[in-house]
PDB file of N, CA and C in Angstrom:
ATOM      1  N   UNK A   1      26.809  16.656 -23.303  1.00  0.00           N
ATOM      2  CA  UNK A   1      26.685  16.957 -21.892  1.00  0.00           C
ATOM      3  C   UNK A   1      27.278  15.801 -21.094  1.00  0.00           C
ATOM      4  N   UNK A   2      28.009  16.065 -20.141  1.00  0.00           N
ATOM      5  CA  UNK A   2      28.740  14.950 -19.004  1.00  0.00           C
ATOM      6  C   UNK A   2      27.804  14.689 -18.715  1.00  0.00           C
ATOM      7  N   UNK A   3      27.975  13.140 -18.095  1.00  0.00           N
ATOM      8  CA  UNK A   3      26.555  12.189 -17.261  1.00  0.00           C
ATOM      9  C   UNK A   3      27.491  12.226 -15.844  1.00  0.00           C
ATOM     10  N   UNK A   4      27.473  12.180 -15.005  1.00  0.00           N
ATOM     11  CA  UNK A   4      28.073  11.473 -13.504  1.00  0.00           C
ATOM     12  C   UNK A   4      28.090  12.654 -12.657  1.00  0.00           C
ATOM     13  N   UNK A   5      29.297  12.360 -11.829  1.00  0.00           N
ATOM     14  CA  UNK A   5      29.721  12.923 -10.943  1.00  0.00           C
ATOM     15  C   UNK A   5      30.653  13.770 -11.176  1.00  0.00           C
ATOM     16  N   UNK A   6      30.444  15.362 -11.150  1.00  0.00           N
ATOM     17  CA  UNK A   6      31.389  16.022 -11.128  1.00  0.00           C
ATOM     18  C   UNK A   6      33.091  15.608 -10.669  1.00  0.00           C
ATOM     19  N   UNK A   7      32.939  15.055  -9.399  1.00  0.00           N
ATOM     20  CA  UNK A   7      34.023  15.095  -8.733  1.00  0.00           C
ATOM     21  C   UNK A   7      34.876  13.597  -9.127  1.00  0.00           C
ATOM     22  N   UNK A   8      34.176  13.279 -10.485  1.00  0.00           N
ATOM     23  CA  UNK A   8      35.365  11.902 -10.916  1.00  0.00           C
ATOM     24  C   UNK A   8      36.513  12.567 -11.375  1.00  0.00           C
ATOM     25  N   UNK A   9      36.783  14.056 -11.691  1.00  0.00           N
ATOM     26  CA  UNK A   9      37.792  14.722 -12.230  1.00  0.00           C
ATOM     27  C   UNK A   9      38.610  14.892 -11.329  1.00  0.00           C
ATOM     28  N   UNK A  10      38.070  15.051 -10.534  1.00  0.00           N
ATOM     29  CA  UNK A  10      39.419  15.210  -9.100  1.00  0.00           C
ATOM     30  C   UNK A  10      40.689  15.266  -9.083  1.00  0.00           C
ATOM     31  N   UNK A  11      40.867  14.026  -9.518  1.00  0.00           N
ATOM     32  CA  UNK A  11      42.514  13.337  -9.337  1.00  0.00           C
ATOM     33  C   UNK A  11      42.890  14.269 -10.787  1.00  0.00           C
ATOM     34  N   UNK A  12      42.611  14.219 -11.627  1.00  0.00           N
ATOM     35  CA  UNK A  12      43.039  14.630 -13.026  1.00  0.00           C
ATOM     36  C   UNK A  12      42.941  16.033 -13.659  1.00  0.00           C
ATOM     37  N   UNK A  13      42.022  16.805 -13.130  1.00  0.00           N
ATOM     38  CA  UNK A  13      41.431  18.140 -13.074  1.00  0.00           C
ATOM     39  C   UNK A  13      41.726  18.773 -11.874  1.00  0.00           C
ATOM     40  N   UNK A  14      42.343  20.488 -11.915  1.00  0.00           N
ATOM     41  CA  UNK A  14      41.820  21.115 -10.772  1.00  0.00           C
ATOM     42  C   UNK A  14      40.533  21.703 -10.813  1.00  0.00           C
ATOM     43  N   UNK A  15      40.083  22.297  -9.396  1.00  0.00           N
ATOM     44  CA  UNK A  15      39.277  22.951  -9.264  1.00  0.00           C
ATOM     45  C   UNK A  15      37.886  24.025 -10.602  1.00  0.00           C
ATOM     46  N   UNK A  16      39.137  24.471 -10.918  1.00  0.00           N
ATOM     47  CA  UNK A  16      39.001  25.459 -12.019  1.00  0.00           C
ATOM     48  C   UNK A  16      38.650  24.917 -13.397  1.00  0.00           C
ATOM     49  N   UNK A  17      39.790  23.710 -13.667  1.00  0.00           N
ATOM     50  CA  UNK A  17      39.879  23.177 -14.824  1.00  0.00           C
ATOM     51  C   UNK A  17      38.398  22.290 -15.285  1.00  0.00           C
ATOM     52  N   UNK A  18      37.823  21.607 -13.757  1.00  0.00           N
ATOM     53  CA  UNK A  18      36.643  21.091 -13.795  1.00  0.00           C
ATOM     54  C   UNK A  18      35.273  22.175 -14.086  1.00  0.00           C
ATOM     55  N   UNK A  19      35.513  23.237 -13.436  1.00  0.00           N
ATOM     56  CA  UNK A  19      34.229  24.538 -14.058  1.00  0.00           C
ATOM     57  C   UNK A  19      34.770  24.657 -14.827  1.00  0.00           C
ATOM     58  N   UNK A  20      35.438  24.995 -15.151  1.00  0.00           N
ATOM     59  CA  UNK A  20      35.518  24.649 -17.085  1.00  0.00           C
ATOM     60  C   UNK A  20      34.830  23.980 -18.146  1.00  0.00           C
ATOM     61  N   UNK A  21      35.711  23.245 -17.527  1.00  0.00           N
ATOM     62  CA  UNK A  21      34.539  21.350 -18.348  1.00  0.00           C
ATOM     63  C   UNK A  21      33.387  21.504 -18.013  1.00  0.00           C
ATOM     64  N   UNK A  22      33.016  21.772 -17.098  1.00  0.00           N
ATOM     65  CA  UNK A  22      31.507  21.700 -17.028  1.00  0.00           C
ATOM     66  C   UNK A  22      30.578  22.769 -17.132  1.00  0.00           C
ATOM     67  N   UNK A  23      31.188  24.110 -17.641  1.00  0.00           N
ATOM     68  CA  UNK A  23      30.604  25.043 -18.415  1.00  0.00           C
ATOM     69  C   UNK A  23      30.773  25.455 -19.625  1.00  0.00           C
ATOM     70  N   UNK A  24      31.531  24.327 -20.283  1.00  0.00           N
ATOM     71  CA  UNK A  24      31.898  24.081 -21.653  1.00  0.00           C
ATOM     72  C   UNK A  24      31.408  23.673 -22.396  1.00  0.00           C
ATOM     73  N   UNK A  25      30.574  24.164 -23.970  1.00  0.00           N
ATOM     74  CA  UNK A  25      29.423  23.740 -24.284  1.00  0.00           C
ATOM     75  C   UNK A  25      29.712  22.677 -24.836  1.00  0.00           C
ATOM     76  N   UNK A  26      30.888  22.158 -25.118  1.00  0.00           N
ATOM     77  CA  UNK A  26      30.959  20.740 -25.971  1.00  0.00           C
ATOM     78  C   UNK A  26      31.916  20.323 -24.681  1.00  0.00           C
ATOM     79  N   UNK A  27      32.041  19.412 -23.959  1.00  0.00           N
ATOM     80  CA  UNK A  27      32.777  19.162 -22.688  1.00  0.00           C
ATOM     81  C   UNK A  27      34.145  17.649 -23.480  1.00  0.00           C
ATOM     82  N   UNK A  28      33.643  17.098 -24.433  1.00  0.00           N
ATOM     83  CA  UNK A  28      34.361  16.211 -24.889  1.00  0.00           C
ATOM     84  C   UNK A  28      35.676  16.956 -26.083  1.00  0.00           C
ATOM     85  N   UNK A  29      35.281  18.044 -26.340  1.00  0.00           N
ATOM     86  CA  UNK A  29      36.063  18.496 -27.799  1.00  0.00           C
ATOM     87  C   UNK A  29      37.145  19.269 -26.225  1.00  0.00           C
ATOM     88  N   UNK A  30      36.614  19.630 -24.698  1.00  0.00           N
ATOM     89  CA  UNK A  30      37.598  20.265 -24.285  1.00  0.00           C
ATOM     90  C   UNK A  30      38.680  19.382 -23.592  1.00  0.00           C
ATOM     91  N   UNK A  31      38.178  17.936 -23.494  1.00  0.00           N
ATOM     92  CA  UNK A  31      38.911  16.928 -22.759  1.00  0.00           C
ATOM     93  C   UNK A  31      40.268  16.101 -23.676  1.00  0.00           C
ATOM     94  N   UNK A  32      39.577  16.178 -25.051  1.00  0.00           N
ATOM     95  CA  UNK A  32      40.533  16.256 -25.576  1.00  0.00           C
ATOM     96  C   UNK A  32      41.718  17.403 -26.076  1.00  0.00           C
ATOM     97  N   UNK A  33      41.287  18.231 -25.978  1.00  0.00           N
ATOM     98  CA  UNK A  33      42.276  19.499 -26.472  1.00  0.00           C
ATOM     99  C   UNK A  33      43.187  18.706 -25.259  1.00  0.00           C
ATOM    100  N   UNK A  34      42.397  19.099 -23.766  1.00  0.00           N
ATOM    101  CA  UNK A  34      43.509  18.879 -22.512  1.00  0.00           C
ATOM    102  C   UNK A  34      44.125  17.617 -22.492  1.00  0.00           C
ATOM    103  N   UNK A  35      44.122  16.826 -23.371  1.00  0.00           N
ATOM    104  CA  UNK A  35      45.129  15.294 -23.995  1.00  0.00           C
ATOM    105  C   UNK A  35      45.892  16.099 -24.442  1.00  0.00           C
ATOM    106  N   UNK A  36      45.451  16.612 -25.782  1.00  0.00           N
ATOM    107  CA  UNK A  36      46.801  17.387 -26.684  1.00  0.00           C
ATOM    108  C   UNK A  36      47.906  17.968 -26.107  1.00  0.00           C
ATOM    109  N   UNK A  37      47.167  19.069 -25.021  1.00  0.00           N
ATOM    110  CA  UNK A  37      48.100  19.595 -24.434  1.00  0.00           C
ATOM    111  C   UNK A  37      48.918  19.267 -23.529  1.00  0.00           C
ATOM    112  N   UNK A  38      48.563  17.573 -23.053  1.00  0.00           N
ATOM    113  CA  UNK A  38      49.721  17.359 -21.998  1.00  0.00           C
ATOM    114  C   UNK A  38      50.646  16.154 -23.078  1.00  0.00           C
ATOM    115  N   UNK A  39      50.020  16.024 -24.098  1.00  0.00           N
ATOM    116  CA  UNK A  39      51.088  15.436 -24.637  1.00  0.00           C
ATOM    117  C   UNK A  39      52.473  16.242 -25.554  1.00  0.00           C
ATOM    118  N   UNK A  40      51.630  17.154 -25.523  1.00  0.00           N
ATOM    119  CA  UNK A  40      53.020  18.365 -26.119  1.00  0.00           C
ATOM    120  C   UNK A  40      53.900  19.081 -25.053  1.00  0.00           C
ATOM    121  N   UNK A  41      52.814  18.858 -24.165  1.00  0.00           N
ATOM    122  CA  UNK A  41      53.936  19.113 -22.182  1.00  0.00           C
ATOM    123  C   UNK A  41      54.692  18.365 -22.218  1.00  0.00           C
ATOM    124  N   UNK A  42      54.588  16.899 -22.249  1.00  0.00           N
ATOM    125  CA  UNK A  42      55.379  15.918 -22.142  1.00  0.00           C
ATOM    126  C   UNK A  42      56.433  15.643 -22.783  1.00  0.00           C
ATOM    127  N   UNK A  43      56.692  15.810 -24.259  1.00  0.00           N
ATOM    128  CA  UNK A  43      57.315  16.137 -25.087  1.00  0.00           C
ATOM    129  C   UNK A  43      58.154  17.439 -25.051  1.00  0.00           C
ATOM    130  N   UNK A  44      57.771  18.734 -24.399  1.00  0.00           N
ATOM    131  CA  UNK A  44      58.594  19.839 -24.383  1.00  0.00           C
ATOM    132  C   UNK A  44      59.394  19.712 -22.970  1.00  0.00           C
ATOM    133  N   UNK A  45      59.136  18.520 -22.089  1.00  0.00           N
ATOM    134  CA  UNK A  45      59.554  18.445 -21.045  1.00  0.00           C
ATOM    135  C   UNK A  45      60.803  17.793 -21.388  1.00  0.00           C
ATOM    136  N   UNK A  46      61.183  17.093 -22.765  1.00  0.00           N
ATOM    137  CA  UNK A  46      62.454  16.229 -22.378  1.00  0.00           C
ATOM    138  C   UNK A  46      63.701  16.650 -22.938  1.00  0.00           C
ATOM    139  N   UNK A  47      64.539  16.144 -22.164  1.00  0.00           N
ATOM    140  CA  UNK A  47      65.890  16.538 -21.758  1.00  0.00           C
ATOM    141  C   UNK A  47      66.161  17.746 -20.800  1.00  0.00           C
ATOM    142  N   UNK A  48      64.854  18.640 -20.188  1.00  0.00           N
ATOM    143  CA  UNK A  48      64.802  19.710 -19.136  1.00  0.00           C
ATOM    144  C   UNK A  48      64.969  18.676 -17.913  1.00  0.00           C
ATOM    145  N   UNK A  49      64.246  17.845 -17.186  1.00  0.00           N
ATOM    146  CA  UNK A  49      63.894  17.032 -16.541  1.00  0.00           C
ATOM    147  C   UNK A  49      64.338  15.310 -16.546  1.00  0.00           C
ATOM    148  N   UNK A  50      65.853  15.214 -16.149  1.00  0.00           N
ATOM    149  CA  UNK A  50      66.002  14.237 -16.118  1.00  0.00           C
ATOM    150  C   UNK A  50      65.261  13.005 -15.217  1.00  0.00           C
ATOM    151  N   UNK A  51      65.065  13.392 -14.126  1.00  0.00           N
ATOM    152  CA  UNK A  51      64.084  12.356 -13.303  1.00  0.00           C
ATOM    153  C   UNK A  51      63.032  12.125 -13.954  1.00  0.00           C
ATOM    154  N   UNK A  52      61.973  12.350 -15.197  1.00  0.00           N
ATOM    155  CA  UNK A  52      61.143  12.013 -16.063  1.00  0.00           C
ATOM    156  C   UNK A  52      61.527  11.041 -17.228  1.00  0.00           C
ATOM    157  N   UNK A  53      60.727  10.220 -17.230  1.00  0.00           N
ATOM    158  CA  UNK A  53      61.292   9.730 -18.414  1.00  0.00           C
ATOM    159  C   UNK A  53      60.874  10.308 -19.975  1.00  0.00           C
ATOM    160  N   UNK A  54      61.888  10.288 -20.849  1.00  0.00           N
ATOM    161  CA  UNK A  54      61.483  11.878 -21.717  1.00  0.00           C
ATOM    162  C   UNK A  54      60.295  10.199 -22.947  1.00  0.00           C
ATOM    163  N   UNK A  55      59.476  10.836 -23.825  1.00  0.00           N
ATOM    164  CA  UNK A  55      58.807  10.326 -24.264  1.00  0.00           C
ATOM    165  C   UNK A  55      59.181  10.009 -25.843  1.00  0.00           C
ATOM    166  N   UNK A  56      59.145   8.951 -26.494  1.00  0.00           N
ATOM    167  CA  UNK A  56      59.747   8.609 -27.708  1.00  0.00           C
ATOM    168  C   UNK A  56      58.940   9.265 -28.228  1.00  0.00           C
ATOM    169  N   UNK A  57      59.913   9.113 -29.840  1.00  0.00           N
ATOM    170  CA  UNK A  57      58.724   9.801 -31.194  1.00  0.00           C
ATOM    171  C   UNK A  57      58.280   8.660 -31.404  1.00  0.00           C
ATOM    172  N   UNK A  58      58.264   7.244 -30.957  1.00  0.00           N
ATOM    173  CA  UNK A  58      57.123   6.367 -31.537  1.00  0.00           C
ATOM    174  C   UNK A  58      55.457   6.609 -30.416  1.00  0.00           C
ATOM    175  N   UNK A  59      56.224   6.445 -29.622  1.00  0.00           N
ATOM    176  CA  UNK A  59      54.740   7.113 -28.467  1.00  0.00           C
ATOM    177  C   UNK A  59      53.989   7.852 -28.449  1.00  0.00           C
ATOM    178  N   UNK A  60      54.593   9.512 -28.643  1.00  0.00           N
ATOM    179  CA  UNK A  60      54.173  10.141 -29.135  1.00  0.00           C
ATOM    180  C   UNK A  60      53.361  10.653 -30.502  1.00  0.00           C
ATOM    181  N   UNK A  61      53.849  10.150 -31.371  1.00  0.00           N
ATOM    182  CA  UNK A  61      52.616   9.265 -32.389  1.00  0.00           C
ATOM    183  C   UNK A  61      51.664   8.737 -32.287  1.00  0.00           C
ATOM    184  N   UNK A  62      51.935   8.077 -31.597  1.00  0.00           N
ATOM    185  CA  UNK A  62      51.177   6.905 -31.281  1.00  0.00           C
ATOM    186  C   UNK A  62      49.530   7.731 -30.332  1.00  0.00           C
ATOM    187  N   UNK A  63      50.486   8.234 -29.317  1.00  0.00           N
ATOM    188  CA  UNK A  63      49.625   9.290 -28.417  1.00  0.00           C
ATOM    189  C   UNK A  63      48.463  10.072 -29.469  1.00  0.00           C
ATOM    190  N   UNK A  64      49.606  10.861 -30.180  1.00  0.00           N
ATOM    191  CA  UNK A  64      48.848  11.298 -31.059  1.00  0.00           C
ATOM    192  C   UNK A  64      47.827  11.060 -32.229  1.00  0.00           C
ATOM    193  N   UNK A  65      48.349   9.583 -32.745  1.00  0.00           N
ATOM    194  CA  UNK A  65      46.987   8.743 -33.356  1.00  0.00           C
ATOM    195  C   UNK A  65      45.401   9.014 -32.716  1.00  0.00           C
ATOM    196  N   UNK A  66      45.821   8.167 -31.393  1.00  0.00           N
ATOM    197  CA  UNK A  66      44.529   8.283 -30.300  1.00  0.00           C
ATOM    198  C   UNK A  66      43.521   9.239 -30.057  1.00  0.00           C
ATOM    199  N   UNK A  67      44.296  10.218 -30.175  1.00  0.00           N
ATOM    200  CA  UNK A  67      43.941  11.632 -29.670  1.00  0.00           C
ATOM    201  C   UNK A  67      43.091  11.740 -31.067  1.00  0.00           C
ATOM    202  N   UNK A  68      43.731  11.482 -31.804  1.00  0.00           N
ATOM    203  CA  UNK A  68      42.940  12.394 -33.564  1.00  0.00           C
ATOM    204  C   UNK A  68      41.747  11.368 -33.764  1.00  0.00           C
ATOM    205  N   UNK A  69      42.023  10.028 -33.497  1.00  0.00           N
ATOM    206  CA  UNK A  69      40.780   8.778 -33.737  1.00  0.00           C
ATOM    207  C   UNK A  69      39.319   9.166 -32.661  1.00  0.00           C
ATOM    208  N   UNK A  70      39.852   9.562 -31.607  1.00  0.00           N
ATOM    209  CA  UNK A  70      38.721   9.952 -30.803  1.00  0.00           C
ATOM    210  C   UNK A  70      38.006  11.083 -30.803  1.00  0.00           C
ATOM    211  N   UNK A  71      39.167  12.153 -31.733  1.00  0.00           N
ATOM    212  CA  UNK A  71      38.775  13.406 -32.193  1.00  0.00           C
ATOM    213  C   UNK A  71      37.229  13.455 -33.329  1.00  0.00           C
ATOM    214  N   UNK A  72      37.640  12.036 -34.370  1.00  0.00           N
ATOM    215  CA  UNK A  72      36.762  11.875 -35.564  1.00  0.00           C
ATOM    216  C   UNK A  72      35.701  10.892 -34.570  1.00  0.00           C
ATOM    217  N   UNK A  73      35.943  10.316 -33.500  1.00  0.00           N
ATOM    218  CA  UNK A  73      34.733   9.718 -32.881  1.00  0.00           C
ATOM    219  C   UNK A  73      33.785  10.559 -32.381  1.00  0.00           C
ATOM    220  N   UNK A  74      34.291  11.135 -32.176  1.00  0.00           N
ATOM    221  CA  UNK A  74      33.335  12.407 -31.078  1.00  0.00           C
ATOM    222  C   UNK A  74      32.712  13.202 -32.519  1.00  0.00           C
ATOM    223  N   UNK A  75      33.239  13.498 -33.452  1.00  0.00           N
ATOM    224  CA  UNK A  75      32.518  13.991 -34.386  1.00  0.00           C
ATOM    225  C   UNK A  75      31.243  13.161 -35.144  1.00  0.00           C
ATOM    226  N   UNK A  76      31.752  12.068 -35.138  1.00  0.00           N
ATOM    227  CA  UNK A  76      30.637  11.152 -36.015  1.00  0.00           C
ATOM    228  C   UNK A  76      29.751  10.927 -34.837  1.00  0.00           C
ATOM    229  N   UNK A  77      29.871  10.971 -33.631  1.00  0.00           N
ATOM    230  CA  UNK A  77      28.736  10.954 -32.703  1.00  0.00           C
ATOM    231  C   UNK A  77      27.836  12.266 -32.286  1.00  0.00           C
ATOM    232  N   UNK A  78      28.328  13.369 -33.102  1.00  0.00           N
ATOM    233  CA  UNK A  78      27.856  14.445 -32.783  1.00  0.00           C
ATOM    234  C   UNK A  78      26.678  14.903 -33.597  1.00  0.00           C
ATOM    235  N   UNK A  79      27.294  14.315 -34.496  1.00  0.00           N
ATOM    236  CA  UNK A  79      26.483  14.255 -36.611  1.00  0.00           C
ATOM    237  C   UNK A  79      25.690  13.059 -36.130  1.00  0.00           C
ATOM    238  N   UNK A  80      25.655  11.960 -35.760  1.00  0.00           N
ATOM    239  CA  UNK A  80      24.214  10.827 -35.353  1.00  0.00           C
ATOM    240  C   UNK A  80      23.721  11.831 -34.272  1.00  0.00           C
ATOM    241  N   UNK A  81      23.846  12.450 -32.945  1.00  0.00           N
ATOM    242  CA  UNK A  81      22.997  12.852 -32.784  1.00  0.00           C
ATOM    243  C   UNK A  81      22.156  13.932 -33.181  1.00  0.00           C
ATOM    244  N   UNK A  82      22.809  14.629 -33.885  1.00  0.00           N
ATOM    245  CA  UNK A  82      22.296  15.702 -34.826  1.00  0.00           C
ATOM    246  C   UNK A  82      21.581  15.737 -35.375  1.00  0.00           C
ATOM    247  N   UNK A  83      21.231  14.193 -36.287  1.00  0.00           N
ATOM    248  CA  UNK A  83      20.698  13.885 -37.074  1.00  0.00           C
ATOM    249  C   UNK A  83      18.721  13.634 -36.870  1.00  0.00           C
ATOM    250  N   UNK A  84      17.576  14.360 -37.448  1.00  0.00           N
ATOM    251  CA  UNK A  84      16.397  14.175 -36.964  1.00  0.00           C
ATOM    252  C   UNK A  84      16.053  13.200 -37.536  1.00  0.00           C
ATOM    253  N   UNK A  85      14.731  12.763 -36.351  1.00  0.00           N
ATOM    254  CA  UNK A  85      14.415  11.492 -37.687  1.00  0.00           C
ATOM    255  C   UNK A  85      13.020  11.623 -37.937  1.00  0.00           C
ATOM    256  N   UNK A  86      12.788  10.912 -39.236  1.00  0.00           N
ATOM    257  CA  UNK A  86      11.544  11.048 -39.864  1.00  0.00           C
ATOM    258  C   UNK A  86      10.372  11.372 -39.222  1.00  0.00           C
ATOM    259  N   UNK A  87       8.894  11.390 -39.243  1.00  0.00           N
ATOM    260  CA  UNK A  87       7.900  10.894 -38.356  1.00  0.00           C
ATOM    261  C   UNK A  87       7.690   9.907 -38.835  1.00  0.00           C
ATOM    262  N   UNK A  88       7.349   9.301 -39.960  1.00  0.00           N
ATOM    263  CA  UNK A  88       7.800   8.229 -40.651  1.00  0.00           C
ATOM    264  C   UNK A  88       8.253   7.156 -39.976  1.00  0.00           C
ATOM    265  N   UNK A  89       9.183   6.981 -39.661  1.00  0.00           N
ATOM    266  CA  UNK A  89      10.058   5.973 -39.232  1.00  0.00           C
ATOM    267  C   UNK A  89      10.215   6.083 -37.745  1.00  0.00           C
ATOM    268  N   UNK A  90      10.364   7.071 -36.845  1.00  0.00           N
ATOM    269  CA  UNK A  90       9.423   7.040 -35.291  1.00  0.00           C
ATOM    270  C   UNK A  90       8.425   6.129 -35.438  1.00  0.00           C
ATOM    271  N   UNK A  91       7.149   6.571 -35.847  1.00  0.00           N
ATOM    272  CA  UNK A  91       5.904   5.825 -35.864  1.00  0.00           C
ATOM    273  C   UNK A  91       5.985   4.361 -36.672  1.00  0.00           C
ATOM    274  N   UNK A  92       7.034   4.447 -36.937  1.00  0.00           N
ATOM    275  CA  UNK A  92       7.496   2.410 -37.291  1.00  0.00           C
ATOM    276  C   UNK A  92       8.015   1.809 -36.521  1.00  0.00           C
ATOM    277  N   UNK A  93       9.106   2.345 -35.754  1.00  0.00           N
ATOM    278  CA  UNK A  93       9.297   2.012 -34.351  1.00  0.00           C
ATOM    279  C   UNK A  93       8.838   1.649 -33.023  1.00  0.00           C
ATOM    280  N   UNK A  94       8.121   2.921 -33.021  1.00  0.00           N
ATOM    281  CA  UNK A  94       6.511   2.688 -32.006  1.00  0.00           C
ATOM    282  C   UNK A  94       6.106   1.977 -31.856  1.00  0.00           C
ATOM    283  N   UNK A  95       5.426   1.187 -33.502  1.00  0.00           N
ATOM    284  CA  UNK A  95       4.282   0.326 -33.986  1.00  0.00           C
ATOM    285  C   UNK A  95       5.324  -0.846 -33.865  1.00  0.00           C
ATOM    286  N   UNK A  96       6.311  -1.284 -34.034  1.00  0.00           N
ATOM    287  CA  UNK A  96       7.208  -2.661 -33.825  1.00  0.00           C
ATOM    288  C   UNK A  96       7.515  -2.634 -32.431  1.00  0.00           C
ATOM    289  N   UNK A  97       7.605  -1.868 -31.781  1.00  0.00           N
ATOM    290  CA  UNK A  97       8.104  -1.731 -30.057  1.00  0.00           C
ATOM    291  C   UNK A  97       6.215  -2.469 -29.882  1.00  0.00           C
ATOM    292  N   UNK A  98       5.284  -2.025 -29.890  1.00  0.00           N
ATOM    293  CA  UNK A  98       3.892  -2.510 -29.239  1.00  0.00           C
ATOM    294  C   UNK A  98       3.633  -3.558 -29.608  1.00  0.00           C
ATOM    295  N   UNK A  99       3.815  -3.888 -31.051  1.00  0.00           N
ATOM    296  CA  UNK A  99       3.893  -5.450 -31.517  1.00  0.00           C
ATOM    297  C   UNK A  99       4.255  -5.936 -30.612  1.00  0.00           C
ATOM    298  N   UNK A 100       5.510  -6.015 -30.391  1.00  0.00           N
ATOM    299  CA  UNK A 100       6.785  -6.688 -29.925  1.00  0.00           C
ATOM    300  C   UNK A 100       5.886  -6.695 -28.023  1.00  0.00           C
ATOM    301  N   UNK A 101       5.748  -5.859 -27.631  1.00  0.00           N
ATOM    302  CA  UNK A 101       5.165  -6.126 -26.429  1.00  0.00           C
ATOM    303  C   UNK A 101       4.328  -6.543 -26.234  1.00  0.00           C
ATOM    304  N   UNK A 102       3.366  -6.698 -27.277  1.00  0.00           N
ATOM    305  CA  UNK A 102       1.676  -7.393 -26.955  1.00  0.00           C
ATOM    306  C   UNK A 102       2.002  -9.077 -27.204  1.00  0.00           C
ATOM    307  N   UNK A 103       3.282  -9.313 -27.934  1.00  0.00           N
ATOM    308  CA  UNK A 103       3.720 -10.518 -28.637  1.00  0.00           C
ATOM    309  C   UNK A 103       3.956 -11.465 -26.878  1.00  0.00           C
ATOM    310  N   UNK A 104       5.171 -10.321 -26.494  1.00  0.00           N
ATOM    311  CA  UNK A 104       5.602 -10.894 -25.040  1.00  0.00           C
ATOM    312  C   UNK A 104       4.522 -11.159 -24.208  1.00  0.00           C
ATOM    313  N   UNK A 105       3.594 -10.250 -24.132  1.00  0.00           N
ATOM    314  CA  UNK A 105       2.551 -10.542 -23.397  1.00  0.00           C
ATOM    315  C   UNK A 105       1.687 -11.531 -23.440  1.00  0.00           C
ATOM    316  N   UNK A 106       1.055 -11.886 -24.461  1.00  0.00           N
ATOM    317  CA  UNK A 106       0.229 -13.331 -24.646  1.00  0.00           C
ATOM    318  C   UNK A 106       0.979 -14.222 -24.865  1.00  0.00           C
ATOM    319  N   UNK A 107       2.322 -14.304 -25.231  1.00  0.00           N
ATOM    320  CA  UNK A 107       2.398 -15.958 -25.527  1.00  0.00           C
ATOM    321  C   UNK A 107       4.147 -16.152 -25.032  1.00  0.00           C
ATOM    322  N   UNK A 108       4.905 -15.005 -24.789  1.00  0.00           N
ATOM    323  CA  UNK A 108       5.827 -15.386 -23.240  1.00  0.00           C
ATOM    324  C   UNK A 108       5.552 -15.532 -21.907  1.00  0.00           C
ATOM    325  N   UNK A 109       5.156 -14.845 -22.020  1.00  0.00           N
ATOM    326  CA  UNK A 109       5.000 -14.277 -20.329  1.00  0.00           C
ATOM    327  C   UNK A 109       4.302 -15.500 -19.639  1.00  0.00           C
ATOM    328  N   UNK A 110       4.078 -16.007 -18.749  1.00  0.00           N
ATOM    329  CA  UNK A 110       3.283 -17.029 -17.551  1.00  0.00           C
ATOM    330  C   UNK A 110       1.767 -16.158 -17.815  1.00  0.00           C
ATOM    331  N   UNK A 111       0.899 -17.109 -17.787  1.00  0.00           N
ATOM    332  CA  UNK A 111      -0.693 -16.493 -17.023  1.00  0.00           C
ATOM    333  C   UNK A 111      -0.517 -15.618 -15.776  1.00  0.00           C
ATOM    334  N   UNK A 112      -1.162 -15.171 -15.392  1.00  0.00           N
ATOM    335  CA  UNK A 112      -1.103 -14.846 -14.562  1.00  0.00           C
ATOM    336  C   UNK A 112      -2.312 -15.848 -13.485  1.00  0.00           C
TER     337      UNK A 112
END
């Protein structure tokens, strides 16, 4: 799920393209597709458009590295959150988080 402000898409998104994204149940798997696709725009754009500068095959690689590395990021972050966790190991957490605060409390903290 997006965190912010709808309207940071503005400049980069139209209207449409933003209800999209934001009725898109995975909103990151669609931000990248819309990489892919302007890097294969960019690429089908050259030699049509001389006032552009047309884009190398090292760049474009390169582009395309990025695109696939963030592709497997977004996956391995999808699989950690996916992932449940014990009760087990919650309730060890818990119990080291209250430690940890009763610790701060008597013997960091100022008297009061």
């Amino acid at each position: 799920e997006l965190r912010g402000d709808p309207n940071e898409y503005k400049g980069a998104l139209s209207d449409a393209q933003t209800a999209d994204l934001l009725q898109a149940h995975n909103p990151p798997l669609v931000l990248l597709h819309r990489l892919r696709l302007l890097a294969t725009e960019v690429v089908n754009t050259r030699g049509g458009n001389e006032s552009r500068e047309a884009i190398t095959v090292a760049a474009f690689e390169a582009l395309t590295n990025s695109i696939n590395a963030l592709y497997t990021e977004v996956g391995i972050l999808e699989r950690i959150a996916d992932t449940p966790l014990s009760f087990a190991y919650v309730h060890y957490i818990r119990s080291g988080i209250l430690v940890y605060l009763i610790f701060e409390l008597l013997f960091v903290c100022p008297p009061w």
